[in-house]
C-alpha atoms as a PDB file:
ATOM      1  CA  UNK A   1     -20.939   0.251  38.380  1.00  0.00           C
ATOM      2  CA  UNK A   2     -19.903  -3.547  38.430  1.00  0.00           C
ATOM      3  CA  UNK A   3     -21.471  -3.925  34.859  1.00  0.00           C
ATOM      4  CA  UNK A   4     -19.142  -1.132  33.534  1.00  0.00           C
ATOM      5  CA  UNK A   5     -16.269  -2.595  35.156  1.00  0.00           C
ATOM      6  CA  UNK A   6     -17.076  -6.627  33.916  1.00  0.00           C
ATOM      7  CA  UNK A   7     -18.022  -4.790  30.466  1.00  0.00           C
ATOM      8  CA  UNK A   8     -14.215  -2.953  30.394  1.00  0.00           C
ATOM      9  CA  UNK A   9     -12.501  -6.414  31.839  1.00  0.00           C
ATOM     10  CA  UNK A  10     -14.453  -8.121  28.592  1.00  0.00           C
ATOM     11  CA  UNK A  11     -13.509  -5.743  26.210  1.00  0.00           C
ATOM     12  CA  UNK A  12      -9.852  -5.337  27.399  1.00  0.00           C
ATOM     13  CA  UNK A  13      -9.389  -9.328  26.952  1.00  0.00           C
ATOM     14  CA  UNK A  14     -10.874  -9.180  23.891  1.00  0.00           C
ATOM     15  CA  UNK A  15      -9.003  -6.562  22.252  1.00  0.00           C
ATOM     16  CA  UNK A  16      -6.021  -8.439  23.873  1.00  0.00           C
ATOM     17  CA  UNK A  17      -7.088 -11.927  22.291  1.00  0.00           C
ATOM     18  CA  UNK A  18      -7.961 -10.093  18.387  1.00  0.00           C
ATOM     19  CA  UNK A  19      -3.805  -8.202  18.893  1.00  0.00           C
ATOM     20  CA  UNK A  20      -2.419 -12.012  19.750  1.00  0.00           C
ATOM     21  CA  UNK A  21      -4.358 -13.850  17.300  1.00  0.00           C
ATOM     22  CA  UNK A  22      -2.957 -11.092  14.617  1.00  0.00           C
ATOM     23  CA  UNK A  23       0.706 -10.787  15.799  1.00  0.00           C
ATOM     24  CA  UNK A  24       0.656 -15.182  15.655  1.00  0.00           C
ATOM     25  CA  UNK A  25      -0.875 -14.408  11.915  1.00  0.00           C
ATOM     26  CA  UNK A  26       2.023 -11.631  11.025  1.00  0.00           C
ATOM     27  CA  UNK A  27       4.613 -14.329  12.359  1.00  0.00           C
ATOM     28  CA  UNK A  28       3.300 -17.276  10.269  1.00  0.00           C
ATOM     29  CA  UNK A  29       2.910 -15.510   6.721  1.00  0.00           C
ATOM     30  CA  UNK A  30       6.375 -13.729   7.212  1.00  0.00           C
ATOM     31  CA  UNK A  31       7.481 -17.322   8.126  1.00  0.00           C
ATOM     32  CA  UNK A  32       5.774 -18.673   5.068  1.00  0.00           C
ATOM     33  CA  UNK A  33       7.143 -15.587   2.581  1.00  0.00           C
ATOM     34  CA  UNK A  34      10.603 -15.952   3.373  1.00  0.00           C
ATOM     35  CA  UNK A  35      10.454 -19.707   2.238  1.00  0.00           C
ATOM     36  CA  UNK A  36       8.617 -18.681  -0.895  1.00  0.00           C
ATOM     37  CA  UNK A  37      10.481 -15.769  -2.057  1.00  0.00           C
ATOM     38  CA  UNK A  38      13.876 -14.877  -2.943  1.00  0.00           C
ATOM     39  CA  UNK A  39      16.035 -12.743  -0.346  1.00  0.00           C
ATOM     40  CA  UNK A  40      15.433  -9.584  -2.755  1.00  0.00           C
ATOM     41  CA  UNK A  41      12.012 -10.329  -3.043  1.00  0.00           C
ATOM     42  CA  UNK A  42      11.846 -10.640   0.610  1.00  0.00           C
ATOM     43  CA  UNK A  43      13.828  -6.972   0.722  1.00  0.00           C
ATOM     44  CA  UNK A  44      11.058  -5.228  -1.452  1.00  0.00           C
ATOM     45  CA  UNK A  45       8.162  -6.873   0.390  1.00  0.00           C
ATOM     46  CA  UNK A  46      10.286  -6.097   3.809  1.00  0.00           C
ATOM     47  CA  UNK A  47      10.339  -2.453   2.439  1.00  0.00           C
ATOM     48  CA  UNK A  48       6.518  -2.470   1.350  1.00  0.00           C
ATOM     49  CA  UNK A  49       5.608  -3.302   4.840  1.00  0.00           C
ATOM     50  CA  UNK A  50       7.278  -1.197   6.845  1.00  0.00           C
ATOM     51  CA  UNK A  51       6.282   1.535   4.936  1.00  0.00           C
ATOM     52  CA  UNK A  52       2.220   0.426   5.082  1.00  0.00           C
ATOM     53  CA  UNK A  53       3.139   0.279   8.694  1.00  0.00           C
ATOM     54  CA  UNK A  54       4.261   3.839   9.386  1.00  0.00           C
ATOM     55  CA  UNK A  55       1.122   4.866   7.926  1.00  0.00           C
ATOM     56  CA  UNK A  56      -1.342   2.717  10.086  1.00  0.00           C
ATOM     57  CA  UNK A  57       1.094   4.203  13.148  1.00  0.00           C
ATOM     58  CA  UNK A  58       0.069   7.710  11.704  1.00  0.00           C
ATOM     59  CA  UNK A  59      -3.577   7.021  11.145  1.00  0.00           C
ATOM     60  CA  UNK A  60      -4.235   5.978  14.748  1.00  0.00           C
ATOM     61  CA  UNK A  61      -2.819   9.427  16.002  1.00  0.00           C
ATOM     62  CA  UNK A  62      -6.102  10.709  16.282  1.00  0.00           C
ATOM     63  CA  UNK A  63      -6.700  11.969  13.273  1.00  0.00           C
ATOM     64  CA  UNK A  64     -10.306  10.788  12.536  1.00  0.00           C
ATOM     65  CA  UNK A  65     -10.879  12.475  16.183  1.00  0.00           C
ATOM     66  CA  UNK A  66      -9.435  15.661  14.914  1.00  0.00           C
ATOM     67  CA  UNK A  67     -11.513  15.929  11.610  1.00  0.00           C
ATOM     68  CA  UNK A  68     -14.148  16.248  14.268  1.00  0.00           C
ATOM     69  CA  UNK A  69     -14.423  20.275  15.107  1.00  0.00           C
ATOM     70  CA  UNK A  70     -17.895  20.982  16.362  1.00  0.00           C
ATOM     71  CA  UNK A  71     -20.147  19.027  18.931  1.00  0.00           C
ATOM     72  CA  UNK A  72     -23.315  20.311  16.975  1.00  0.00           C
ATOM     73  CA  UNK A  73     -23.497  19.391  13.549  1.00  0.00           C
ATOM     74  CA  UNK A  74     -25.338  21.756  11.201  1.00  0.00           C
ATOM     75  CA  UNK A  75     -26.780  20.625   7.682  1.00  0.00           C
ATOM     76  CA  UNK A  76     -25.485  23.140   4.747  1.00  0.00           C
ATOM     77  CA  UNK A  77     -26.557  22.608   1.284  1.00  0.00           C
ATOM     78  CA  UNK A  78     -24.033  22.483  -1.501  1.00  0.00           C
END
C-alpha cells in the first residue's frame, strides 16, 4: 500500500512540475509575440488561440473514454 501511495505522490508532482514548466513556456512566447508582432497581428493570433484552446478544453471531457462502449472487444471483419 505505501508503494501505491509514494507512486501517486510521484506522479502528482510530476504532472504538477510538466503544467508549471508549460504555463512558464505559454508566458514567455506570448511575451516574445507581442514584441514581434503588430497589435492586429497579436489580435488574430490572440483569436487563433483561444479558439485551439476551447477545443483542447472539449477534448479532455472524456470523450476518448466515451468512444469506449464495451469491456470485451470482439474482432469483426470488414
Amino acid at each position: 500500500m505505501e508503494n501505491i501511495k509514494n507512486r501517486f505522490i510521484e506522479s502528482v508532482k510530476w504532472n504538477f512540475i510538466g503544467m508549471m514548466i508549460k504555463i512558464v513556456f505559454q508566458i514567455l512566447f506570448t511575451i516574445i509575440l507581442t514584441r514581434l508582432l503588430s497589435p492586429d497581428d497579436f489580435g488574430l493570433f490572440a483569436i487563433g488561440m483561444m479558439l485551439i484552446g476551447f477545443a483542447n478544453m472539449l477534448s479532455d471531457f472524456g470523450l476518448g473514454s466515451a468512444l469506449i462502449q464495451k469491456k470485451e472487444l470482439t474482432e469483426t471483419k470488414i
